[in-house]
Every structure is written in C-alpha cells, then in structure tokens.
Protein backbone atom coordinates (compact mmCIF):
# COMPACT_ATOMS: atom_id res chain seq x y z
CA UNK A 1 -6.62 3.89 -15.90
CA UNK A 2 -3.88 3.93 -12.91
CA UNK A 3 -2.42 0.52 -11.67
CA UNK A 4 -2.15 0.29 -7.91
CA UNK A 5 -0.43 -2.32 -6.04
CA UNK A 6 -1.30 -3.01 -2.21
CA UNK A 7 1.03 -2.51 0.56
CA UNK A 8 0.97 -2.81 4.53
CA UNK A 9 2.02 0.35 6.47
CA UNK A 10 5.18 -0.97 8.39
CA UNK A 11 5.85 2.50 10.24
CA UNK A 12 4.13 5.66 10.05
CA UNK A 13 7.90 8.36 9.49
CA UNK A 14 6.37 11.23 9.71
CA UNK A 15 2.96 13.27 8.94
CA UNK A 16 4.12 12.83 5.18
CA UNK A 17 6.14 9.23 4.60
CA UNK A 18 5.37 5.90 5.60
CA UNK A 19 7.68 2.33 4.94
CA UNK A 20 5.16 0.31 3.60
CA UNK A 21 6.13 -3.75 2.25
CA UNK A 22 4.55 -4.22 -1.02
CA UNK A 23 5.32 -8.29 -1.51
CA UNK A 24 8.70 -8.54 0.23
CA UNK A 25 9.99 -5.16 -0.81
CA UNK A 26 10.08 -2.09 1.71
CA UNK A 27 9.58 1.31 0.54
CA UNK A 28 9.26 5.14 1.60
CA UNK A 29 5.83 6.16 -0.23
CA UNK A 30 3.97 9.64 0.40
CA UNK A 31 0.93 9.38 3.04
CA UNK A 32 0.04 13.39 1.92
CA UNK A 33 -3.46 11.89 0.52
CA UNK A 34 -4.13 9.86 3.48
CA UNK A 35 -2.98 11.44 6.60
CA UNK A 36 -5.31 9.44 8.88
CA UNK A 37 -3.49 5.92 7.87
CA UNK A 38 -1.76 3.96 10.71
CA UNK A 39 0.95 1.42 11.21
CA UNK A 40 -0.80 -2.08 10.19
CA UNK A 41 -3.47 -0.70 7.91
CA UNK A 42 -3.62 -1.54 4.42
CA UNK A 43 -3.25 0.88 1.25
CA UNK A 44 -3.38 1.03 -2.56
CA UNK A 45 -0.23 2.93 -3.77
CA UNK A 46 0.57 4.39 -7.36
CA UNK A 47 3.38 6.14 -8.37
CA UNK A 48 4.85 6.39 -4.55
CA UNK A 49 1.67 7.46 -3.08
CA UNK A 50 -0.93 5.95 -0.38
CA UNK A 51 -4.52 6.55 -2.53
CA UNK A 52 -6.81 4.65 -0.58
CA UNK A 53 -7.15 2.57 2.53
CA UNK A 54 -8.24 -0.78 1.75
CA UNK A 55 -9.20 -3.85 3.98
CA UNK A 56 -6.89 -6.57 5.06
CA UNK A 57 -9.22 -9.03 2.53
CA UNK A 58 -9.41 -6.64 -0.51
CA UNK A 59 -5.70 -6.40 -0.24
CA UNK A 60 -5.76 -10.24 -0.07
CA UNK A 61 -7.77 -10.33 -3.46
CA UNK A 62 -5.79 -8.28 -5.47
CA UNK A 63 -2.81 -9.81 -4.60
CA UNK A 64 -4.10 -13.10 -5.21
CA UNK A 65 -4.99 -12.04 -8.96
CA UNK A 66 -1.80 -10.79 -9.38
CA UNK A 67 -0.22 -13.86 -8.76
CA UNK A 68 -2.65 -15.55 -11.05
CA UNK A 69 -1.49 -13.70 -13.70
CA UNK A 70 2.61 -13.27 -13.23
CA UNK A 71 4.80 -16.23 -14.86
C-alpha cells in the first residue's frame, strides 16, 4: 500500500519538475509520470512524484480526513 498526500501545482519548472504546496509547504516533486499536468491542477504525490491528477474536491476529501485523524 503507498501513502499519497495531495498537492496543488504552483509552477510547472520544466518538462520534468513542478513546485507543488502540499498544506503550507512548497516543494520540487518529479512530473515524469504526468507530463500533461498544469499550473493549478491537483495531484497525488508519493515519494517526490506526481502519480495521478485528482479533482479540486477529491483533493478536498483527503485532506479533510487527514486532519480528522492528526493530533
């Protein structure tokens, strides 16, 4: 089982990197598995990689149950 956290693509680096904010940290992740991504768009990221686009709400979920269960 892999645990990804979401994060909003801040500003597309180049055809490999993105910034992305994950909470209120920025940082440099690899966008090799997702090349299509854009600034604004909304991604699952494990181990310093983009694996999947998600939607603006599922990132909103996730999130939200993370903060449910943090102390």
């Amino acid at each position: 089982m892999c645990l990804a956290i979401p994060g909003k693509i801040i500003k597309k680096i180049n055809p490999a990197e993105a910034e992305v904010l994950i909470g209120k940290i920025k940082k440099i992740i690899s966008i090799d598995l997702l090349p299509e991504i854009k600034e604004g768009d909304y991604v699952l990221v494990h181990a310093g990689f983009a694996i999947t686009k998600v939607n603006f709400r599922e990132a909103k979920e996730i999130i939200e149950a993370w903060e449910e269960v943090q102390p």
